[in-house]
Protein backbone atom coordinates (compact mmCIF):
# COMPACT_ATOMS: atom_id res chain seq x y z
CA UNK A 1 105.20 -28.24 82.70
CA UNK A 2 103.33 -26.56 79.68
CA UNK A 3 100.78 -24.00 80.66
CA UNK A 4 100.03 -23.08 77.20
CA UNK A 5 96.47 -22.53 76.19
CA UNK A 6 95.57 -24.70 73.17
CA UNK A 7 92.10 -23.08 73.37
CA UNK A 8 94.18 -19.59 72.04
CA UNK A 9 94.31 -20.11 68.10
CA UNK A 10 94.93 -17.73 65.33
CA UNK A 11 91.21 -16.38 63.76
CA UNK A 12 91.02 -15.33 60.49
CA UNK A 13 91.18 -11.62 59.74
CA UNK A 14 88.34 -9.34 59.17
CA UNK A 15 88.14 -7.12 55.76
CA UNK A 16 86.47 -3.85 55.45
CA UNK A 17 86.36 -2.45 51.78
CA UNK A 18 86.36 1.38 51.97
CA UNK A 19 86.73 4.44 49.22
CA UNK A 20 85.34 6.97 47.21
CA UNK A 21 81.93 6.16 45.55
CA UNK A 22 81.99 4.49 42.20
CA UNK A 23 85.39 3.12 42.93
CA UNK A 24 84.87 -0.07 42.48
CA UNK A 25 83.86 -1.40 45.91
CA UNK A 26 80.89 -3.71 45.08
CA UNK A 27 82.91 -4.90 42.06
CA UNK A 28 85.94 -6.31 44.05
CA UNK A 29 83.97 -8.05 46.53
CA UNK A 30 81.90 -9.98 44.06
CA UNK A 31 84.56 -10.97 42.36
CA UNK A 32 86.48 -12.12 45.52
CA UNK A 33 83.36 -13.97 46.51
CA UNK A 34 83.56 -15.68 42.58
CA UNK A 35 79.72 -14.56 41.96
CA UNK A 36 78.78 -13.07 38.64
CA UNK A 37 75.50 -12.58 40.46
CA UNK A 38 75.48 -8.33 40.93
CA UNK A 39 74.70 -7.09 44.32
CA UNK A 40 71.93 -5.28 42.77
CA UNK A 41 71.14 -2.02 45.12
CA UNK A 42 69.17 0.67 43.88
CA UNK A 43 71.20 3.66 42.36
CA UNK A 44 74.01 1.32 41.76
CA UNK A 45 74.87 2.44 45.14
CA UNK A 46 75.92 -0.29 48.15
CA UNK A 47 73.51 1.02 51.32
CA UNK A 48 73.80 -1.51 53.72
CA UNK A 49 76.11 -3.41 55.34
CA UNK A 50 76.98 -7.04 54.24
CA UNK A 51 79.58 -9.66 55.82
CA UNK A 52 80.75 -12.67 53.66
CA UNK A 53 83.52 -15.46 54.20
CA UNK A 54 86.02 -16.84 51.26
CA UNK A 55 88.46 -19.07 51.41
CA UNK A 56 91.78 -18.32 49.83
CA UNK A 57 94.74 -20.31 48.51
CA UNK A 58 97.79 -18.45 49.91
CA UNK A 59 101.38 -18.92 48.10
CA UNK A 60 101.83 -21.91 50.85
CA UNK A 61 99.16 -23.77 49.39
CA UNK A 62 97.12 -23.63 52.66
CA UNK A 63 93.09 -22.65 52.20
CA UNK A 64 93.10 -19.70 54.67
CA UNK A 65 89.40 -18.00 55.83
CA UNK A 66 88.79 -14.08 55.25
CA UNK A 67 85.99 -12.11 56.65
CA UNK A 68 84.54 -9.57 54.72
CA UNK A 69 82.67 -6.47 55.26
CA UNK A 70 81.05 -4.16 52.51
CA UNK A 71 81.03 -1.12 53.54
CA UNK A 72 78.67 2.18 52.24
CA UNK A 73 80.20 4.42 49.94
CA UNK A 74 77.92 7.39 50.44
CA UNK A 75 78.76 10.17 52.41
CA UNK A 76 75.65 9.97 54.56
CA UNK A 77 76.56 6.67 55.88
CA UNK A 78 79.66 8.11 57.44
CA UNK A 79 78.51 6.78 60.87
CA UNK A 80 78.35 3.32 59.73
CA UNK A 81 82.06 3.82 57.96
CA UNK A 82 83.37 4.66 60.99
CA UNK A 83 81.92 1.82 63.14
CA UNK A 84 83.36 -0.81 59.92
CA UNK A 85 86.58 0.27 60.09
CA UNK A 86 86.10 -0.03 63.99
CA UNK A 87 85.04 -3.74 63.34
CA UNK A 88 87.35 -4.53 61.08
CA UNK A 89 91.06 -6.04 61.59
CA UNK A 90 92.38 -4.54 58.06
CA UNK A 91 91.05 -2.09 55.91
CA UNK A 92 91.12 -1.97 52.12
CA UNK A 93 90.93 1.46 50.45
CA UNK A 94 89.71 1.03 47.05
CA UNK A 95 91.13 4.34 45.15
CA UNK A 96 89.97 4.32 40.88
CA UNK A 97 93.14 4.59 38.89
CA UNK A 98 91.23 6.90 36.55
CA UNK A 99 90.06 9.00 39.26
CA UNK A 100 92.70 9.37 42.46
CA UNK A 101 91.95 10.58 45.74
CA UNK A 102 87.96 12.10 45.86
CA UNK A 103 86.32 13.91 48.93
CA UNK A 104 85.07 9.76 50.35
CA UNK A 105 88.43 8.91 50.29
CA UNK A 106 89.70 10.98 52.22
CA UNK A 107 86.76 10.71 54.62
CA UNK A 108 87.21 6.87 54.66
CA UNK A 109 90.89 7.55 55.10
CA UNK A 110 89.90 9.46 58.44
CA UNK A 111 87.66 6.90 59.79
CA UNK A 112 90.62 4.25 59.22
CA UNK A 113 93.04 6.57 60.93
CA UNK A 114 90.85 7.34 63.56
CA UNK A 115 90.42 3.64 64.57
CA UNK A 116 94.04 2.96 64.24
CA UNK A 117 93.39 -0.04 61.57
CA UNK A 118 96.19 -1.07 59.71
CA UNK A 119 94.97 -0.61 55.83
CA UNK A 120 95.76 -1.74 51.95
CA UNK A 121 95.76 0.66 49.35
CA UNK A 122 93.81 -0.98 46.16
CA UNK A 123 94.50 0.87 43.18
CA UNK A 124 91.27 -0.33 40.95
CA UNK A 125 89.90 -0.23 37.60
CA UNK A 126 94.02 -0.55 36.26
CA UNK A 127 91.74 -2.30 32.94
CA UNK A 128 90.18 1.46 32.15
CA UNK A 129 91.67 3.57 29.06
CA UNK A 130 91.88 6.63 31.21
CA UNK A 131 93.56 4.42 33.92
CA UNK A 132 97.49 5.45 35.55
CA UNK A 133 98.83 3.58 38.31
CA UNK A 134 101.93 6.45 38.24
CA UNK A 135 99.67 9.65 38.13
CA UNK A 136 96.96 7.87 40.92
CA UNK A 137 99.86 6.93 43.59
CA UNK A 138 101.07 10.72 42.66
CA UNK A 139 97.59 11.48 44.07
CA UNK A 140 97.66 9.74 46.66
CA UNK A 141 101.20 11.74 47.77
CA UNK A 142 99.43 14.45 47.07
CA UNK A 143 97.00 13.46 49.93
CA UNK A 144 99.77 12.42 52.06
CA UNK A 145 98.90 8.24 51.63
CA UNK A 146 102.32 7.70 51.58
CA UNK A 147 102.77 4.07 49.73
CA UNK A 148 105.67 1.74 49.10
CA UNK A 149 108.38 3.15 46.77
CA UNK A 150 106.55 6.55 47.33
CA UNK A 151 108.15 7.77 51.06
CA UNK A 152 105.65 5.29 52.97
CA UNK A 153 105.09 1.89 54.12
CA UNK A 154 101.37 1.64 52.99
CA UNK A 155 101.10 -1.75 50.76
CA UNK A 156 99.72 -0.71 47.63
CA UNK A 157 98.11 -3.55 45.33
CA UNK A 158 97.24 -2.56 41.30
CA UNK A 159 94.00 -4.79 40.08
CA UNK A 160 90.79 -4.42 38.32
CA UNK A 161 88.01 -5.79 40.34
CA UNK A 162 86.07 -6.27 36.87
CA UNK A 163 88.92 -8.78 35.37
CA UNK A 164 90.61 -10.41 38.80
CA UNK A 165 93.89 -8.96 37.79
CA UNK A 166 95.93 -8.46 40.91
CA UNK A 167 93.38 -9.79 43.33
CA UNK A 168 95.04 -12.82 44.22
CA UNK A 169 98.17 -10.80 45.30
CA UNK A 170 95.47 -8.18 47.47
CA UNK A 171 94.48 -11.65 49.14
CA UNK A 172 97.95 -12.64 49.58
CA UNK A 173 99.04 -8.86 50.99
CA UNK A 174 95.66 -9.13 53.51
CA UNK A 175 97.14 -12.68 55.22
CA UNK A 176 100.53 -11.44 55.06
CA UNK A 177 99.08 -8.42 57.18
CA UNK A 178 97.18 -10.75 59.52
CA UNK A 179 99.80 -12.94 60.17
CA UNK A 180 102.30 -9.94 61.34
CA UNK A 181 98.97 -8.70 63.62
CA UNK A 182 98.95 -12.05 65.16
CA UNK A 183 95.34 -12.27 65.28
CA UNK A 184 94.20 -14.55 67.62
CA UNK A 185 90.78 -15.49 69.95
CA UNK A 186 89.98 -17.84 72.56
CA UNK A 187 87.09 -20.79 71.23
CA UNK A 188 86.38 -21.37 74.75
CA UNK A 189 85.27 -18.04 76.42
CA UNK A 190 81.11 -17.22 75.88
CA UNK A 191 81.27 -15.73 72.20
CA UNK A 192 81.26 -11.40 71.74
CA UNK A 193 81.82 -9.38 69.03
CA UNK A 194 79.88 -6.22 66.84
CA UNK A 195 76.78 -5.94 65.85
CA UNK A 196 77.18 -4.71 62.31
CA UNK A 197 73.67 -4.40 60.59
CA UNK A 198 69.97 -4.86 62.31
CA UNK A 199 66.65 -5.00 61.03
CA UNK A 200 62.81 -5.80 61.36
CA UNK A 201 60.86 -8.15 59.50
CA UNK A 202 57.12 -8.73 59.62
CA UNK A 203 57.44 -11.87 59.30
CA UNK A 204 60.96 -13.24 61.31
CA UNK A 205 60.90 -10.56 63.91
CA UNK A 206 64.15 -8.35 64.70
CA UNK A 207 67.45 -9.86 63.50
CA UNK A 208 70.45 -8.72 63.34
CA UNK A 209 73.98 -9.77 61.94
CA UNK A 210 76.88 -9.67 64.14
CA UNK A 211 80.54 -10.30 63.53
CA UNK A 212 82.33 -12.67 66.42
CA UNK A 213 85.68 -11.06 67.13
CA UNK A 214 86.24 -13.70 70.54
CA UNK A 215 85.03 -16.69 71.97
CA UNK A 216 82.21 -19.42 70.68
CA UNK A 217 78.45 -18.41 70.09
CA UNK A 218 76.12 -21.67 70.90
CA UNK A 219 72.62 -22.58 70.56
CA UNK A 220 71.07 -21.96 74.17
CA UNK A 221 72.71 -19.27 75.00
CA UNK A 222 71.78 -15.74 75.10
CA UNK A 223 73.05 -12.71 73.82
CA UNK A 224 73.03 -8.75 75.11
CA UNK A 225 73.78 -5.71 73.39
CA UNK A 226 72.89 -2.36 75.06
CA UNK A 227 69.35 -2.73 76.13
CA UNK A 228 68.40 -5.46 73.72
CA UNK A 229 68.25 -9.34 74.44
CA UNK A 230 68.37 -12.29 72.00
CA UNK A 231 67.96 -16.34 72.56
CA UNK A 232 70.11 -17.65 70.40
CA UNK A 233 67.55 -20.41 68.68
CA UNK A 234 67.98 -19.02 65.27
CA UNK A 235 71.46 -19.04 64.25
CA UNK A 236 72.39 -18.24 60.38
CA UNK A 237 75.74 -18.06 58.70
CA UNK A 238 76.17 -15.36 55.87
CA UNK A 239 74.81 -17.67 53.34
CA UNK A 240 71.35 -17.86 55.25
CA UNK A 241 71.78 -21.72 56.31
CA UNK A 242 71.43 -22.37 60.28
CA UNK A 243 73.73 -23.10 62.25
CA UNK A 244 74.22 -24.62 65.71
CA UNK A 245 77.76 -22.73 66.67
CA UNK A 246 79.57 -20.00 65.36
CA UNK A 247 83.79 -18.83 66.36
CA UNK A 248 86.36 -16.53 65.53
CA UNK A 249 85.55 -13.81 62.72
CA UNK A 250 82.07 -15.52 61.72
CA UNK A 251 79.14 -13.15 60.39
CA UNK A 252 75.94 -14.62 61.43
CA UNK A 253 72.02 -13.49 61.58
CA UNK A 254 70.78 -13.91 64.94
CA UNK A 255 66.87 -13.47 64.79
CA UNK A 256 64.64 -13.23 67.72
CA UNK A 257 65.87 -9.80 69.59
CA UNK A 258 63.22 -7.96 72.07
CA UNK A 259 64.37 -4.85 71.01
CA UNK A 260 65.90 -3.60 67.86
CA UNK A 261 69.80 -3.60 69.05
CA UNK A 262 72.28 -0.51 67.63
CA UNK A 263 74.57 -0.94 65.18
CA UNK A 264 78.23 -0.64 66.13
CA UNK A 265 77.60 -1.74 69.36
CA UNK A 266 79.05 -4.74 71.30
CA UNK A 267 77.41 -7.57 71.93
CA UNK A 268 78.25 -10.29 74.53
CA UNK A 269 77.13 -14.28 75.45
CA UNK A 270 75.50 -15.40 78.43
CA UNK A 271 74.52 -18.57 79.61
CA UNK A 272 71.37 -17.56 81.47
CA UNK A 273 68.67 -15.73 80.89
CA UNK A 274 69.26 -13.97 83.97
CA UNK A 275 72.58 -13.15 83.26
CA UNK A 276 71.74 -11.14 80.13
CA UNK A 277 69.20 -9.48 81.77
CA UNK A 278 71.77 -8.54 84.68
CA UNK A 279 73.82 -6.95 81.57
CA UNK A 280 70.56 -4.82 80.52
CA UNK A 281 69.93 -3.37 84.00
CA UNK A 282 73.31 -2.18 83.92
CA UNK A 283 72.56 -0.43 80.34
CA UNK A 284 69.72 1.46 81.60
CA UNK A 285 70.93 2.55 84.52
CA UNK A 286 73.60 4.52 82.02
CA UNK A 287 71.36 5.50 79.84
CA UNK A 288 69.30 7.07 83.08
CA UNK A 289 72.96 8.80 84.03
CA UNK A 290 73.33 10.10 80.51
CA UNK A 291 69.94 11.32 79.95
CA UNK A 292 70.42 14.87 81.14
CA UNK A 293 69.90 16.77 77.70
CA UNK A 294 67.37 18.91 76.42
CA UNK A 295 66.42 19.62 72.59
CA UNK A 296 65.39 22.78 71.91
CA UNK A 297 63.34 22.73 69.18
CA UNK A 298 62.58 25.75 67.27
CA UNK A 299 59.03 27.04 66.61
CA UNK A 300 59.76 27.72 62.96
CA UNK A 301 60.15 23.73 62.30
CA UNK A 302 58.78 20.44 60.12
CA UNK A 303 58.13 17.70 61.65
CA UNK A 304 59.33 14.67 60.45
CA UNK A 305 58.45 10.51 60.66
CA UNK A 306 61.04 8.37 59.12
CA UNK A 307 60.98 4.52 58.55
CA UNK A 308 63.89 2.39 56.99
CA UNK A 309 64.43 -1.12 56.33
CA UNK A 310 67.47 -1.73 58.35
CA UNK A 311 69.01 0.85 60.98
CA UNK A 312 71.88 1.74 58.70
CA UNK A 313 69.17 2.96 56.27
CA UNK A 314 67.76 4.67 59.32
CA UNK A 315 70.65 5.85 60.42
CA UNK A 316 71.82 8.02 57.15
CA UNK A 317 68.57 9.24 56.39
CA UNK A 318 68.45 10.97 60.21
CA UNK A 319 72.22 12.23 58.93
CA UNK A 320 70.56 13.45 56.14
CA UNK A 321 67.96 15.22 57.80
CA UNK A 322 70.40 16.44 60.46
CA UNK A 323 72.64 18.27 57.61
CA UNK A 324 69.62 20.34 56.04
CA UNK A 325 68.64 21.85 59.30
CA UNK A 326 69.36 26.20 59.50
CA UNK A 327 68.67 29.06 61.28
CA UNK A 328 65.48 30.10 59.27
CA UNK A 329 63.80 26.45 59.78
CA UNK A 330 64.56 23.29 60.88
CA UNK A 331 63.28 19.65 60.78
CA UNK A 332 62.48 17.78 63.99
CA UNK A 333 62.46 13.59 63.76
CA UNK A 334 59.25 12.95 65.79
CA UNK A 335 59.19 9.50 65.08
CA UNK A 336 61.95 7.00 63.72
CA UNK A 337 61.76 3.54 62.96
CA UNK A 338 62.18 -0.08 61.08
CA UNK A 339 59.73 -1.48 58.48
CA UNK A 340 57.13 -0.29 56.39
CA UNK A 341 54.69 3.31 56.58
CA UNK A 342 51.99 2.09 58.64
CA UNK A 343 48.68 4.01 59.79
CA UNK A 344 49.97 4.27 63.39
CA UNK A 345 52.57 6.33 61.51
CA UNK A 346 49.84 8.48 59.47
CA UNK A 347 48.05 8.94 62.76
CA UNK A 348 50.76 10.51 64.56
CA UNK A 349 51.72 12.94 61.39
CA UNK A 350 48.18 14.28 61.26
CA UNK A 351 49.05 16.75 64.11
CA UNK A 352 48.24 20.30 64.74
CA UNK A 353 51.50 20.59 63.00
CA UNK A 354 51.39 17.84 59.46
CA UNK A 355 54.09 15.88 59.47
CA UNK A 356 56.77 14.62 56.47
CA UNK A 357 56.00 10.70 56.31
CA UNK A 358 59.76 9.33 54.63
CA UNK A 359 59.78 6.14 53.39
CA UNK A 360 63.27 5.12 52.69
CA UNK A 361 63.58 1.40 51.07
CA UNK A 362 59.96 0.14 52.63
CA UNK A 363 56.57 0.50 51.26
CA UNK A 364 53.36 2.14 52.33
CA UNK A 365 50.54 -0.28 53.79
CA UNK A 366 47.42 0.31 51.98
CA UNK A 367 45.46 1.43 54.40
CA UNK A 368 47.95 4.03 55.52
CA UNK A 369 48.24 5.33 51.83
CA UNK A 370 44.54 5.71 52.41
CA UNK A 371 44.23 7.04 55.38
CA UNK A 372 47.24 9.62 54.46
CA UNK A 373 45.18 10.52 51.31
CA UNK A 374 42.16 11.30 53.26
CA UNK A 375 43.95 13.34 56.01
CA UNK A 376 46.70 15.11 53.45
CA UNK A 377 50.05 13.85 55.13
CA UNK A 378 52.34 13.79 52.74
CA UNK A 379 54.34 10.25 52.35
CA UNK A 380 56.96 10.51 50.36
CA UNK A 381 59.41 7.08 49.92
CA UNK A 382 62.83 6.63 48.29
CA UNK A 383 65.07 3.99 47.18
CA UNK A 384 68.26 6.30 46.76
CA UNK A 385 69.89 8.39 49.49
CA UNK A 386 71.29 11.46 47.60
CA UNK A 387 67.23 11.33 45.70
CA UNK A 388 65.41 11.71 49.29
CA UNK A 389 67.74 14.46 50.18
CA UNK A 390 67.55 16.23 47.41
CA UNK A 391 64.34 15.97 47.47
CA UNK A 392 64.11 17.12 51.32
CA UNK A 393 65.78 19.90 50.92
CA UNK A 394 63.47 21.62 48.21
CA UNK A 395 60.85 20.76 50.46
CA UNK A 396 62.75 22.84 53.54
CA UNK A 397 63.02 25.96 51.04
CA UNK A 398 59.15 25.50 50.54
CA UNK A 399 58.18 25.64 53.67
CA UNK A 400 61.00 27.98 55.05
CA UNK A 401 58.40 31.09 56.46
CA UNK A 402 58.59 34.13 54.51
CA UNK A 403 60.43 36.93 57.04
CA UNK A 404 59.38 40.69 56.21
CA UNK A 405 62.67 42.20 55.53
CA UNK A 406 63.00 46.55 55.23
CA UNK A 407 65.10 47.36 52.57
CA UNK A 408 66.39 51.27 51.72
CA UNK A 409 65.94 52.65 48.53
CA UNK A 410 67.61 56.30 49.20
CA UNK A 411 68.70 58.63 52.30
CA UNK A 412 68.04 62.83 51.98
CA UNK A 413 69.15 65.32 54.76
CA UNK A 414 67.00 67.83 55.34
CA UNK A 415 68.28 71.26 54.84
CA UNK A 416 65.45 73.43 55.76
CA UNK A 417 61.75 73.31 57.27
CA UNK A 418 59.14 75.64 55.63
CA UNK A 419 55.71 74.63 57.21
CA UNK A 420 54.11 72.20 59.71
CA UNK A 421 50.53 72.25 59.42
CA UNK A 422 48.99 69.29 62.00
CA UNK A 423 51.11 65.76 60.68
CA UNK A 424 51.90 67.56 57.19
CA UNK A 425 55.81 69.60 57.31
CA UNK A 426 57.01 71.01 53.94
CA UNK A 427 60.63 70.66 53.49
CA UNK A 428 63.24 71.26 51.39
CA UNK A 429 66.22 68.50 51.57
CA UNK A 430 69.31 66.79 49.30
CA UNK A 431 69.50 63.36 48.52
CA UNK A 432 72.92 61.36 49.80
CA UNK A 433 72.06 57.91 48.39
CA UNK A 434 69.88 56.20 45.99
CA UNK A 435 66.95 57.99 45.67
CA UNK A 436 63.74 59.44 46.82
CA UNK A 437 60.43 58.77 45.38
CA UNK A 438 56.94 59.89 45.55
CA UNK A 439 54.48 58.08 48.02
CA UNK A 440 57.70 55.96 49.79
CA UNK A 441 57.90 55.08 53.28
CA UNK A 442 60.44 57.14 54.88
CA UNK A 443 62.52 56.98 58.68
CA UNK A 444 63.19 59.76 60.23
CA UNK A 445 66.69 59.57 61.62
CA UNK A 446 68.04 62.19 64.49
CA UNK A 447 71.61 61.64 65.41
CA UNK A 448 71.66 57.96 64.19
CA UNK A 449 68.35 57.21 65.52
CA UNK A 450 64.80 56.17 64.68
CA UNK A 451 62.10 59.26 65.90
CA UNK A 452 59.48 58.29 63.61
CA UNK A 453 57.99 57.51 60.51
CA UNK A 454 56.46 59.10 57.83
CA UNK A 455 55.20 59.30 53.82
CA UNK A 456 56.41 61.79 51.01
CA UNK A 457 52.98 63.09 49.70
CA UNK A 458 54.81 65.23 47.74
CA UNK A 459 58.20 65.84 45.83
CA UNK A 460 59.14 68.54 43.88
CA UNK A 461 62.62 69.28 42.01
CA UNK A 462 63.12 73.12 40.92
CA UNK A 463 59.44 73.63 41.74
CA UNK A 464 58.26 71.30 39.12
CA UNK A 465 56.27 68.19 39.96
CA UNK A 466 58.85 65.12 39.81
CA UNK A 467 58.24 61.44 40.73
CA UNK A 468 61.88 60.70 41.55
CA UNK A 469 64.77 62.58 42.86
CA UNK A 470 68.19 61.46 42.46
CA UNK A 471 71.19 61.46 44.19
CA UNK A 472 72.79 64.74 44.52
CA UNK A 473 69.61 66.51 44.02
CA UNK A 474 68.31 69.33 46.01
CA UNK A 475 64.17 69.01 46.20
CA UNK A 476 61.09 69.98 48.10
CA UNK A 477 59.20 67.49 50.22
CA UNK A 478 55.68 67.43 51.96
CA UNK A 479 56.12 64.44 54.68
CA UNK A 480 53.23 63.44 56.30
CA UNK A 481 54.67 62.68 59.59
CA UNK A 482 53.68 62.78 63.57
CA UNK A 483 56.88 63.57 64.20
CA UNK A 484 58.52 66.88 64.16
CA UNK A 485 61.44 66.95 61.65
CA UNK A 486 64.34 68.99 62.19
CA UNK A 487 67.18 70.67 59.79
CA UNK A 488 70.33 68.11 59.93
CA UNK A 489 67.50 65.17 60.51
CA UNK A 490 68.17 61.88 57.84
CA UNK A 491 64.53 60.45 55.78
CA UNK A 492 65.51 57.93 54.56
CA UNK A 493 63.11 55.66 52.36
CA UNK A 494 62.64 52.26 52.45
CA UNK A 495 60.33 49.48 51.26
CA UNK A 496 59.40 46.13 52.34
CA UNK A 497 59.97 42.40 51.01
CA UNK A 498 59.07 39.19 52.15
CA UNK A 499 62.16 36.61 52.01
């Protein structure tokens, strides 16, 4: 009797595109999708994450389905890296053949290992003048990416993303590399998978776009992820059309979510209502569980309101913030959230304490800008990452408090006392180190410790009059001083900054 199940079939695999910015990214996974049309972020910079299908022709002559995911290339989306190589089946690391191994790399190359993914080395941009295949997989030695014919078993494709040379054969080496993984799903189970990118629209509502790594997603059903719910009435593929059903390694939109669900998470089907809602009370009672911390925030901070367009936008600019924090001030995120600077927003910065209002891809409604103008809350929005940070962190040294710092100038031991009349002692000392100078501030120092304090009123040097007395000099002193000083005592002068 056969018991197989015909339900178990093989699902196509799914691609994330990782590297060093500037690599080339973008550029190979336009041209795999055959679209002259550029991907046109701000900054020439990728800062969200995108899912796509293509069909290839493999060597067997068989149109085989691919699954891809552009990933960020900026450091602060290093969260987000991490989660797409979690995602993905197979990783591609894009590495410039005029460049070699950078810093994002070798971060990306972490985030791979990390997840265990099996991964592609793409040796781009092979169509520069500057370009080496030899000195790049010398690099990548160097960096201990061991590739074929170089002490490894890494496959290592040469291409330029700009011309399509070598891409079929990358296409080729990703099926090859599925087929060994035996990737494989089951249509029939309740659909699950990742949610890879969420956001907020005014006028849609929260949506977010998943990845299905198991089972069959239907119309009717209902989906859970964390503490956030979703009907599934509005089904899109990656090109925006509706759908009624989506299976193995699909990227849809789902829109209609209660609440705004995280990226990376999982996400599973029900067929009920109920069910999903079952799956939430679970979730919170966690969350309850987990939610023993407590942020200490220090009283030398800014606070801080921060709305994004999508929650990977969200999530970098908190990553951002996160890195510029020290010991002399730090920021505090009061608020955090999807879609554009409203006055809610304004209202809540114009504390005892002003916020920072950052706008990162959204705009400011006009009656917020107003309001904001009226109240002086500074909004401040951005289209490019590394621009808001740098920004951000000028605006930390700004507002870092001035601290009074005490600074010596010169230490004299004092040889001999002459006088004491009331506060005023006349002296005769040496200076040790730096110098001593009419009018300064001086410690007096017993035995290593602070007695007092006191002023030179005057300074003589060989009974003349003298502003200034060096080191190595012997001089005369009148300290005014409620403290009695003592031969062998230490004055030592100082003045005071602000830093």
């Amino acid at each position: 009797m056969n018991t197989e199940k015909t339900n178990i079939i093989e699902r196509p695999p799914v691609i994330a595109i990782m590297g060093h910015i500037d690599h080339g990214k973008s550029t190979l996974l336009s041209y795999i999708r055959k679209s002259s049309k550029p991907l046109n972020e701000a900054g020439g910079i990728t800062q969200h994450i995108s899912a796509y299908e293509v069909e290839h022709i493999a060597q067997d002559g068989k149109k085989h389905s691919i699954t891809f995911i552009d990933t960020p290339g900026h450091e602060a989306f290093f969260g987000i890296r991490q989660r797409g190589a979690q995602v993905a089946d197979i990783v591609i690391l894009v590495v410039s053949a005029e460049d070699g191994v950078k810093p994002q790399t070798l971060e990306a190359l972490a985030s791979i290992k990390k997840s265990n993914t099996p991964y592609i080395v793409a040796i781009n941009k092979i169509d520069k003048p500057d370009a080496s295949v030899e000195r790049t997989k010398n690099s990548l030695v160097e960096n201990e990416i061991y590739v074929e014919g170089y002490g490894g078993d890494i496959p290592c494709v040469a291409l330029s993303a700009k011309s399509g040379e070598g891409v079929p054969e990358l296409l080729d080496m990703i099926l090859l590399m599925a087929e060994m993984a035996e990737l494989k799903g089951d249509t029939q189970k309740l659909g699950q998978g990742v949610i890879i990118e969420s956001n907020c629209d005014i006028k849609k509502g929260i949506s977010a776009t998943c990845i299905v790594k198991d089972g069959t997603l239907e119309k009717g059903q209902y989906l859970a992820s964390g503490i956030s719910i979703a009907p599934v009435r509005i089904m899109e593929n990656y090109l925006g059309k509706p759908i009624q059903t989506a299976t193995l390694s699909h990227p849809i939109k789902i829109i209609g979510w209660d609440n705004l669900p995280e990226v990376g998470d999982t996400f599973e089907a029900y067929k009920t209502r109920d069910e999903a809602y079952a799956h939430v009370e679970k979730e919170k009672e966690k969350m309850k569980k987990g939610s023993t911390e407590h942020i200490m925030v220090s009283q030398n901070y800014v606070p801080i309101i921060v709305k994004a367009d999508t929650s990977c936008s969200l999530e970098a600019v908190l990553y951002e913030i996160k890195k510029l924090n020290d010991t002399n001030i730090s920021s505090q995120v009061i608020s955090s959230g999807i879609g554009a600077v409203s006055e809610n927003d304004v209202r809540l910065g114009n504390g005892s304490k002003k916020a920072i209002i950052l706008g990162f891809n959204v705009k400011i409604d006009p009656m917020a800008k107003n309001l904001a103008e009226r109240n002086e809350v500074e909004v401040k929005t951005f289209d490019i990452i590394y621009k808001l940070s740098e920004w951000l962190k000028e605006t930390m040294v700004q507002k870092t408090p001035k601290v009074r710092v005490e600074e010596s100038t010169g230490k004299a031991k004092i040889l001999k006392i002459f006088s004491k009349v009331k506060d005023r002692q006349i002296l005769g000392g040496r200076v040790e180190e730096g110098s001593i100078k009419l009018g300064a501030q001086v410690k007096i120092m017993r035995r290593g410790t602070e007695i007092g304090q006191g002023k030179i009123k005057e300074l003589q040097q060989q009974k003349n009059r003298t502003e200034e007395v060096a080191s190595g000099t012997e001089f005369g002193a009148m300290i005014e001083a409620k403290n009695e000083i003592a031969p062998g005592d230490i004055v030592e002068s100082f003045i005071v900054v602000e830093k």
